[in-house]
C-alpha atoms as a PDB file:
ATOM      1  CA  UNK A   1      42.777  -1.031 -36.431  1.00  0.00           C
ATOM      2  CA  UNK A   2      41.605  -4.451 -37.278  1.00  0.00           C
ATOM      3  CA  UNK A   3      44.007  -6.733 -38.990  1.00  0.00           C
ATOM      4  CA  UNK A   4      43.110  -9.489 -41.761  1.00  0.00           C
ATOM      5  CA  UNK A   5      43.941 -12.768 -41.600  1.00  0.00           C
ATOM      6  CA  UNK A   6      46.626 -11.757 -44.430  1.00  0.00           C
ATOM      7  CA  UNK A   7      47.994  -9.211 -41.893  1.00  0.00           C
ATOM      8  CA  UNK A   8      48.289 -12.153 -39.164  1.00  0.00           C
ATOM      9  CA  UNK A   9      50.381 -14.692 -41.349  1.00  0.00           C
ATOM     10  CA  UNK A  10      52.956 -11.701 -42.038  1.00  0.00           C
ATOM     11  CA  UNK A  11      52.470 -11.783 -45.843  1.00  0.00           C
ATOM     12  CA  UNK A  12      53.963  -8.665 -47.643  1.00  0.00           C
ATOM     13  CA  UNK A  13      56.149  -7.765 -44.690  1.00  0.00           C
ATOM     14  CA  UNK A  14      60.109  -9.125 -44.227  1.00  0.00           C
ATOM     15  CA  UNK A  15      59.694 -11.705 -41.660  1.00  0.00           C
ATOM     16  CA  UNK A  16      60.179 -14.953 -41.627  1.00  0.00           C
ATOM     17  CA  UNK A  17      56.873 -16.492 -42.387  1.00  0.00           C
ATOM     18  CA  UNK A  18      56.345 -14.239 -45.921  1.00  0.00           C
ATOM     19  CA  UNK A  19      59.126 -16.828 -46.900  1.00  0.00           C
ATOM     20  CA  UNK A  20      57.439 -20.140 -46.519  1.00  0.00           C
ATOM     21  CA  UNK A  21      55.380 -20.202 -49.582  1.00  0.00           C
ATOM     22  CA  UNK A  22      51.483 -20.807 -50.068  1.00  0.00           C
ATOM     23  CA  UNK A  23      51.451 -23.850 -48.313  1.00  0.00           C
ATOM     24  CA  UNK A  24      52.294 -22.239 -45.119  1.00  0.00           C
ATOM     25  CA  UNK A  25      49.627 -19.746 -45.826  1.00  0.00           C
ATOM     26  CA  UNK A  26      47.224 -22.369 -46.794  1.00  0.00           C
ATOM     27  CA  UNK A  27      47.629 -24.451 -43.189  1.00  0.00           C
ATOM     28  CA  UNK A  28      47.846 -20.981 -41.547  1.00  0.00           C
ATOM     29  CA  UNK A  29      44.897 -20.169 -42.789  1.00  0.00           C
ATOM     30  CA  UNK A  30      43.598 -23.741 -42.087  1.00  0.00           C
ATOM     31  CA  UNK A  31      44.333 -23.905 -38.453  1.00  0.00           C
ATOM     32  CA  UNK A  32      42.961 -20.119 -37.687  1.00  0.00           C
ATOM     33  CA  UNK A  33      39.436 -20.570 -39.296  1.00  0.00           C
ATOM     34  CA  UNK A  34      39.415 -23.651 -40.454  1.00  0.00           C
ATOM     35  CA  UNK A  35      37.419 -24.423 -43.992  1.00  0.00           C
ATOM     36  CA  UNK A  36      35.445 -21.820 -43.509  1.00  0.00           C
ATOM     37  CA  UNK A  37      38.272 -19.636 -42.683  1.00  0.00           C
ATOM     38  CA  UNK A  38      39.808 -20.368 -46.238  1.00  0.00           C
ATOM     39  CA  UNK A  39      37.438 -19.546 -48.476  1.00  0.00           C
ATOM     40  CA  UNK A  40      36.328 -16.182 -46.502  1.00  0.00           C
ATOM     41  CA  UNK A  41      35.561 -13.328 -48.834  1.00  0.00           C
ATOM     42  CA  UNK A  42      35.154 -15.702 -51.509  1.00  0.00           C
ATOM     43  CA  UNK A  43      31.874 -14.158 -52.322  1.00  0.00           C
ATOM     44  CA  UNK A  44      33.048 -10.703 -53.475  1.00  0.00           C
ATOM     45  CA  UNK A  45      35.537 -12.342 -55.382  1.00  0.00           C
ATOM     46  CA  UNK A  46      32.893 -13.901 -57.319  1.00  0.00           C
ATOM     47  CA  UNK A  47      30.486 -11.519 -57.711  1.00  0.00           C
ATOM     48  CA  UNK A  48      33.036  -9.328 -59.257  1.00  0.00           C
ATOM     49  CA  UNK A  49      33.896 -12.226 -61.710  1.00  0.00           C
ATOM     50  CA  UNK A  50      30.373 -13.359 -63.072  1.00  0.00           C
ATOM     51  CA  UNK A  51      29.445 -10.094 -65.097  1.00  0.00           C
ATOM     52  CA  UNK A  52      32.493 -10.536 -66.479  1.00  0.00           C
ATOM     53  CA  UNK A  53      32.408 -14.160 -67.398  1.00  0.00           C
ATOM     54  CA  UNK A  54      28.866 -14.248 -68.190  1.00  0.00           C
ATOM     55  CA  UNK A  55      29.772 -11.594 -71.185  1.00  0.00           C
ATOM     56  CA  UNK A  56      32.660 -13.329 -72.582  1.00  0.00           C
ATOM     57  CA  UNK A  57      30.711 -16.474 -72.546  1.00  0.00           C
ATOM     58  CA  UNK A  58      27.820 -15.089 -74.624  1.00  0.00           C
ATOM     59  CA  UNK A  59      30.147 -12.433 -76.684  1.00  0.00           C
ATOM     60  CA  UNK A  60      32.101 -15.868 -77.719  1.00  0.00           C
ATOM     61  CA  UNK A  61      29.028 -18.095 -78.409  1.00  0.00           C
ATOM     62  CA  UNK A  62      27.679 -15.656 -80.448  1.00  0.00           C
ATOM     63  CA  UNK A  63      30.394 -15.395 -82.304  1.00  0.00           C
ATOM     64  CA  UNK A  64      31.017 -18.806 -82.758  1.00  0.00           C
ATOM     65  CA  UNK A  65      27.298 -18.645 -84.300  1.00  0.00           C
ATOM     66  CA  UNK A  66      27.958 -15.871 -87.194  1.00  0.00           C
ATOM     67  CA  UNK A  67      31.006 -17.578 -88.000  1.00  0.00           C
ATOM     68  CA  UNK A  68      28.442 -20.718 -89.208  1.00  0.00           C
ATOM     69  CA  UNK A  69      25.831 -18.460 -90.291  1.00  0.00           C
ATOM     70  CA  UNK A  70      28.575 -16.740 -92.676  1.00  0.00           C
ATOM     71  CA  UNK A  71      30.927 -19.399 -93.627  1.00  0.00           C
ATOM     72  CA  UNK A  72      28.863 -22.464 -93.179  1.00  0.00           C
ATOM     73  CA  UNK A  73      31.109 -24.622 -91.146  1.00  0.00           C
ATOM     74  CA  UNK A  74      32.073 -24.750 -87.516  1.00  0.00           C
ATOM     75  CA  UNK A  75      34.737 -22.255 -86.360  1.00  0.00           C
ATOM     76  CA  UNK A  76      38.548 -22.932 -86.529  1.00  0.00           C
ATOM     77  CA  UNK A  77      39.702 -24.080 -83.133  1.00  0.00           C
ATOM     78  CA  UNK A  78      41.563 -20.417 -84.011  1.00  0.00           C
ATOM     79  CA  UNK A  79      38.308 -18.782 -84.572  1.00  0.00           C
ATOM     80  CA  UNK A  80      36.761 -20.168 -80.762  1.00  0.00           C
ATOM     81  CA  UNK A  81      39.610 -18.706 -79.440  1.00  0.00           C
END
């Protein structure tokens, strides 16, 4: 069974290392793979999160739209929430 680099550093289990905060992880991390190391996976991460953001970005704009149509004035800082 292949471990992941998460599975390496001892994160989730009881030892020592799970202890030492994200700045351990972060040089752990660092010194195994370097830059590239760090950002690994990245890219389904962000896939996943750009239908989702790209909706509530034009879901809000539009609103922010009717809400000067109707009323005619800008939105509350409220109302962009």
């Amino acid at each position: 069974k292949s471990k992941t680099n998460i599975d390496k550093l001892g994160i989730g289990s009881t030892s020592q290392s799970s202890r030492k905060g994200i700045g351990y992880v972060l040089s752990s991390g660092f010194q195994q793979g370097g830059l590239r190391g760090l950002y690994r996976g990245i890219t389904p991460t962000v896939l996943g999160i750009l239908p989702y953001s790209g909706t509530a970005f034009t879901i809000n704009e539009q609103a922010k739209l009717k809400i000067t149509r109707i009323m005619h004035r800008e939105p509350t800082t409220i109302e962009r929430l």
